[in-house]
PDB file of N, CA and C in Angstrom:
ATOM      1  N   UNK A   1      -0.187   6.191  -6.653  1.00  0.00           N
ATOM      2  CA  UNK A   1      -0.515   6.250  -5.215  1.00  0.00           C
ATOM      3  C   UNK A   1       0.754   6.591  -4.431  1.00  0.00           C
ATOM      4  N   UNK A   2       0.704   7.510  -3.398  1.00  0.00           N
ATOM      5  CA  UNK A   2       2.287   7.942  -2.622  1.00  0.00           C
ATOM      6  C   UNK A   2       2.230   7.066  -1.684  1.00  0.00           C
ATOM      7  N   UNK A   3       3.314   7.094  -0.967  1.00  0.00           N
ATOM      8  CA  UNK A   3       3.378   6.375   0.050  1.00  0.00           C
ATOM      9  C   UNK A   3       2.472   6.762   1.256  1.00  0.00           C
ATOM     10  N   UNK A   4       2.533   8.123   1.568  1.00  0.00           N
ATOM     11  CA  UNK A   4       1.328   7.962   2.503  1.00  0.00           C
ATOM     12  C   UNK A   4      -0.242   7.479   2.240  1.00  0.00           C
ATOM     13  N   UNK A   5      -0.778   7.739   0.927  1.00  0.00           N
ATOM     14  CA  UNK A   5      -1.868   6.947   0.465  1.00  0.00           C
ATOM     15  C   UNK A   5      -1.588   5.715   0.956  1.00  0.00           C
ATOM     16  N   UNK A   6      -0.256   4.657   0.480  1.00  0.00           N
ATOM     17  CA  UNK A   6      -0.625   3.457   0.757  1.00  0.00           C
ATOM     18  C   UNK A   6      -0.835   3.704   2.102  1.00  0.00           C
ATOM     19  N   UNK A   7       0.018   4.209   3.201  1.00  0.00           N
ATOM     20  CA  UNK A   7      -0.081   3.347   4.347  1.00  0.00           C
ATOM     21  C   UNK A   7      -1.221   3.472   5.127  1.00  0.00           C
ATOM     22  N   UNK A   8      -1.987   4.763   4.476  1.00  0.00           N
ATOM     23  CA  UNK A   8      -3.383   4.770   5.013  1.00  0.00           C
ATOM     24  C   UNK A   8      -4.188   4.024   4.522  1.00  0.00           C
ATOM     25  N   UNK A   9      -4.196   3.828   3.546  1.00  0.00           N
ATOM     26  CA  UNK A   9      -4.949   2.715   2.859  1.00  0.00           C
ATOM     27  C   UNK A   9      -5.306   1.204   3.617  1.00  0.00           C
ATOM     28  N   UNK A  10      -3.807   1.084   3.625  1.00  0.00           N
ATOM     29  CA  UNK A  10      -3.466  -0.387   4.514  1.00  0.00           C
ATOM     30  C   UNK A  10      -4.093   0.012   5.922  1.00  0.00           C
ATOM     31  N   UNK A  11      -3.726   0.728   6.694  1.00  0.00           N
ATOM     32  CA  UNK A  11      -4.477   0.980   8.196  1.00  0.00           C
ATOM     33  C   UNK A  11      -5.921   1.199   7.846  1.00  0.00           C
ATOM     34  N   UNK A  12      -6.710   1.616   6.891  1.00  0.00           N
ATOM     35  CA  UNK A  12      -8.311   1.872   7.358  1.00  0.00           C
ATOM     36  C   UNK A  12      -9.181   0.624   6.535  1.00  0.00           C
ATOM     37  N   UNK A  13      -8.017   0.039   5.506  1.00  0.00           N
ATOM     38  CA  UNK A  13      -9.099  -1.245   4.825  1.00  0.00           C
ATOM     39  C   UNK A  13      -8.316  -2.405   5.806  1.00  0.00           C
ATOM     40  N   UNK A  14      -7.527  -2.270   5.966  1.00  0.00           N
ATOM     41  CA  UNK A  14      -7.277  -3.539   6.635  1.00  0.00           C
ATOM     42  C   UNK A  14      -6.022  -4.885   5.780  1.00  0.00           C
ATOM     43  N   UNK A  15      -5.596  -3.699   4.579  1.00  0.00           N
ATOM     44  CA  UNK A  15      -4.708  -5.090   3.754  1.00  0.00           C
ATOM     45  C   UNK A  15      -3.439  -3.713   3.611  1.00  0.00           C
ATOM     46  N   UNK A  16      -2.339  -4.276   3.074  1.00  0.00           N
ATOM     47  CA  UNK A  16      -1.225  -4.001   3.049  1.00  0.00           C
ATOM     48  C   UNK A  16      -0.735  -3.763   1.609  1.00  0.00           C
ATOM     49  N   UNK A  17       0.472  -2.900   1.233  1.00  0.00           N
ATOM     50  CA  UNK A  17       0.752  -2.734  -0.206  1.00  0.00           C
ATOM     51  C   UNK A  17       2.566  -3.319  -0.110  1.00  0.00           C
ATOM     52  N   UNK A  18       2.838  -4.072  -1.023  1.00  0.00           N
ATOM     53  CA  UNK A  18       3.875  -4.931  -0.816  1.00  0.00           C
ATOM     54  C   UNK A  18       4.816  -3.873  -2.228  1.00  0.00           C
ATOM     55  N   UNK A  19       5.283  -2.818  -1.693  1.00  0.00           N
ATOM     56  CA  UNK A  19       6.155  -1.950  -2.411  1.00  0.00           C
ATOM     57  C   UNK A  19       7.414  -2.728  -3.659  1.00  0.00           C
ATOM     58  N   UNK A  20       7.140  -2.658  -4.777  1.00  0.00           N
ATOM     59  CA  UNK A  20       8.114  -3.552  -5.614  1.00  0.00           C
ATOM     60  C   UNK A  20       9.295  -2.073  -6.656  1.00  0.00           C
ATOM     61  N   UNK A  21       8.521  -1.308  -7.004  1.00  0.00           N
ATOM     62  CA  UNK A  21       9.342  -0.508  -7.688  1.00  0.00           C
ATOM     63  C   UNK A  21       9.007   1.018  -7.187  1.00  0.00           C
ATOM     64  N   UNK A  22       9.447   1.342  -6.109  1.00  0.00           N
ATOM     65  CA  UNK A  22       9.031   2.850  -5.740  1.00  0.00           C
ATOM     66  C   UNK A  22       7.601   2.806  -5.299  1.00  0.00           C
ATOM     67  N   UNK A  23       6.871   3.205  -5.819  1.00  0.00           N
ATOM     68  CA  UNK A  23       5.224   3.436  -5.517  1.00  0.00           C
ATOM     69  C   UNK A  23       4.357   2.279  -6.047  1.00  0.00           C
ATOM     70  N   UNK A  24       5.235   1.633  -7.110  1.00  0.00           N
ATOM     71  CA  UNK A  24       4.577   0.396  -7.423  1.00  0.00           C
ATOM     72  C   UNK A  24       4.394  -0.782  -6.658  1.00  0.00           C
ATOM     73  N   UNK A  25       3.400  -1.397  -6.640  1.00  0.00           N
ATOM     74  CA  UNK A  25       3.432  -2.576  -5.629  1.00  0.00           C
ATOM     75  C   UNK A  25       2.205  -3.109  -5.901  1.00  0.00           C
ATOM     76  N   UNK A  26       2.104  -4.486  -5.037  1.00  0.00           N
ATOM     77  CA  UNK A  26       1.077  -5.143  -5.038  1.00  0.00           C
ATOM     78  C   UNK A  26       0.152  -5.321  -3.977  1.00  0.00           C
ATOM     79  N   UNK A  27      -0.708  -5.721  -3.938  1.00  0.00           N
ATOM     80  CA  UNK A  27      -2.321  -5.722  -3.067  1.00  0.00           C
ATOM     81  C   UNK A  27      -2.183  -7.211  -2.386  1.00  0.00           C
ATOM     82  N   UNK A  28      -1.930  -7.201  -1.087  1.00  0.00           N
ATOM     83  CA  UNK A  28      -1.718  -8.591  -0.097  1.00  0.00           C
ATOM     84  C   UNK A  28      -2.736  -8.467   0.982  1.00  0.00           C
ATOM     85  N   UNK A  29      -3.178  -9.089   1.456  1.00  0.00           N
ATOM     86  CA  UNK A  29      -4.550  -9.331   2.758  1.00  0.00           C
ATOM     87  C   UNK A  29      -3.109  -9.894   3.619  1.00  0.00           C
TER      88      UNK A  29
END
């Protein structure tokens, strides 16, 4: 997933991606 995926992601579901290794990250409400 790129970074703009996440941050759209996070703006239209409503949860956030907590970035740990580059593109890797985790799924936070």
């Amino acid at each position: 997933m790129s970074s703009l995926a996440a941050a759209n992601s996070c703006l239209t579901s409503g949860r956030c991606l907590s970035f740990v290794s580059g593109e890797a990250g985790v799924w936070t409400v």
